[in-house]
Protein backbone atom coordinates (compact mmCIF):
# COMPACT_ATOMS: atom_id res chain seq x y z
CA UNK A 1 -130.00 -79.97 -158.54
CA UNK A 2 -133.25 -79.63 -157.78
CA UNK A 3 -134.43 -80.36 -154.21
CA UNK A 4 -138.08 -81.41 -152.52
CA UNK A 5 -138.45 -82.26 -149.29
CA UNK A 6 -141.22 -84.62 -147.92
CA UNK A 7 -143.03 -86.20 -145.10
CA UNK A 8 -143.59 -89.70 -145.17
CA UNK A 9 -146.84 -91.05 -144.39
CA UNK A 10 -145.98 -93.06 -141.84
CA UNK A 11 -144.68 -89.45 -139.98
CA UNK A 12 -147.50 -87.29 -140.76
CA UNK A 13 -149.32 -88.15 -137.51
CA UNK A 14 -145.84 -87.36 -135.67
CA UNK A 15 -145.60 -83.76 -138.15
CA UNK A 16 -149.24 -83.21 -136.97
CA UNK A 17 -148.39 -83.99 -133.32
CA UNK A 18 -145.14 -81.65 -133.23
CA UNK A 19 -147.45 -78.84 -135.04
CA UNK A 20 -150.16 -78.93 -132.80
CA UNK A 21 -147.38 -78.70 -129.24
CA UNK A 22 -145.38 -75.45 -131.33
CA UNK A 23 -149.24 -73.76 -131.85
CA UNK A 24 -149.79 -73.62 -127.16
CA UNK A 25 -150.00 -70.95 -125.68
CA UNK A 26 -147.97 -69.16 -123.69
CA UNK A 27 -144.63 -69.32 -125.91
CA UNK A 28 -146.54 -70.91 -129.41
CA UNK A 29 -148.81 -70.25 -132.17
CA UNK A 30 -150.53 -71.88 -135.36
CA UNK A 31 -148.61 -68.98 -137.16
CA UNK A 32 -144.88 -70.12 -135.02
CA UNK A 33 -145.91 -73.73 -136.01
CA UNK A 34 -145.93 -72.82 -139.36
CA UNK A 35 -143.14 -71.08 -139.49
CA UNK A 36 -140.70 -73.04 -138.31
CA UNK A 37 -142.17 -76.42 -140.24
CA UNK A 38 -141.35 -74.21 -143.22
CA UNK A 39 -138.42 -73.58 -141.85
CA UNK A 40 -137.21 -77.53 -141.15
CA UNK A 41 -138.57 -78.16 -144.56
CA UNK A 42 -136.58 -74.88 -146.29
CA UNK A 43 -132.98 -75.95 -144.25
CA UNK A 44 -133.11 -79.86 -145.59
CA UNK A 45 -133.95 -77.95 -149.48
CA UNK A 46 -131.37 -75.52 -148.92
CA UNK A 47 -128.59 -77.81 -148.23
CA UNK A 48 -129.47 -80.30 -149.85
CA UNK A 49 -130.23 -83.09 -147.19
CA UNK A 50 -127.00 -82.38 -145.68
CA UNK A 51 -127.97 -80.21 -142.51
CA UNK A 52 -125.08 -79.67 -140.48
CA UNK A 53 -124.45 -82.17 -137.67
CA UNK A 54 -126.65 -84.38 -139.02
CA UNK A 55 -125.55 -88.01 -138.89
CA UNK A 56 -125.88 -90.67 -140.75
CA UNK A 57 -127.31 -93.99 -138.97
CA UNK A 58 -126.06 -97.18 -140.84
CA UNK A 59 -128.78 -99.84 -140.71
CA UNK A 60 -128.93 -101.86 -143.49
CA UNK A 61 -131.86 -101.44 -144.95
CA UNK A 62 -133.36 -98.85 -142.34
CA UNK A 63 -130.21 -96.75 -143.03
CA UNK A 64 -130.77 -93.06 -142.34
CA UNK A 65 -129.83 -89.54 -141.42
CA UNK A 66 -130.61 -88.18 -137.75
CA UNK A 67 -130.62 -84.38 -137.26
CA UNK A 68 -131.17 -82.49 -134.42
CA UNK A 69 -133.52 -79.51 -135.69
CA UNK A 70 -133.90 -77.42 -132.37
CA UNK A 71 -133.15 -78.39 -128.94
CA UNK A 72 -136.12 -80.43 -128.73
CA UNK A 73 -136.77 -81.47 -131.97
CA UNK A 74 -135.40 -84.47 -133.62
CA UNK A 75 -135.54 -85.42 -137.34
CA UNK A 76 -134.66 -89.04 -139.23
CA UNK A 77 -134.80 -88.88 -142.97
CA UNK A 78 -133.73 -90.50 -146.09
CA UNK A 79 -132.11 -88.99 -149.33
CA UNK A 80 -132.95 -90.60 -152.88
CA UNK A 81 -131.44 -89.37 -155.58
CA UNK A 82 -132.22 -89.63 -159.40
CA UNK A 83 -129.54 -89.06 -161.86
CA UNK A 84 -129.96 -86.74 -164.53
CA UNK A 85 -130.94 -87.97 -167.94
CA UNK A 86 -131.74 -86.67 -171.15
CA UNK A 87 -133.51 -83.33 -170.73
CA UNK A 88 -134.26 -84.61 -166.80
CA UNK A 89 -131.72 -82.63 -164.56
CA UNK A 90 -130.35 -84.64 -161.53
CA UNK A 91 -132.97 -84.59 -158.51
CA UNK A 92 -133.23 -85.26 -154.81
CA UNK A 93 -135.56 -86.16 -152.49
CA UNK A 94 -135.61 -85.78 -148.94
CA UNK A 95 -138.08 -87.62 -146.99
CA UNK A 96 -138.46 -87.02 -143.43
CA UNK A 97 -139.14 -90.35 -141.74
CA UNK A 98 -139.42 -89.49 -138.31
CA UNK A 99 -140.16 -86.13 -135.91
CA UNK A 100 -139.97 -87.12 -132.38
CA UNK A 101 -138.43 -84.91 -128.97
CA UNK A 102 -135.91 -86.96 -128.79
CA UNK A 103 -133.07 -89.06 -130.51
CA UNK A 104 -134.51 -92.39 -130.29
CA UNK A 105 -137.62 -91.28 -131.44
């Protein structure tokens, strides 16, 4: 199955925001930014939107997963999956909804 993993626009601001406090100084960098928003980005690919410990949050509607990243680093995200078809292999995406320091965020 083939896997992409995305940022919703209404969390880019919240992406940029988490960037820019991992690229301070003393302890971060642009390059440690970088590094581990591939990394996020690679773990949700690799497993396939199934991090472990994530959770799933049952809203209705605003139904997602919550996944706690680092120790202060919190992720919300939704899975959509398209079946395979024809000469179309099965696909997922994983859109990341929300970064915020905290689990309500």
């Amino acid at each position: 199955m083939t896997v992409v993993v995305k940022i919703h626009e209404l969390a880019a601001e919240a992406l940029d925001a988490w960037m820019t406090r991992h690229s301070q100084p003393p302890t971060g960098s642009r390059e440690m930014a970088k590094l581990l928003k591939a990394e996020l980005f690679a773990e949700l690919a690799r497993t396939e939107g199934k991090p472990e410990k994530s959770k799933w949050i049952d809203a209705g509607d605003l139904s997602h997963f919550r996944w706690q990243f680092s120790a202060d680093t919190w992720v919300r995200f939704v899975i959509h999956d398209q079946p395979a078809r024809w000469f179309r292999p099965a696909s997922r995406k994983v859109i990341i909804t929300s970064i915020s320091d905290s689990a309500d965020g």
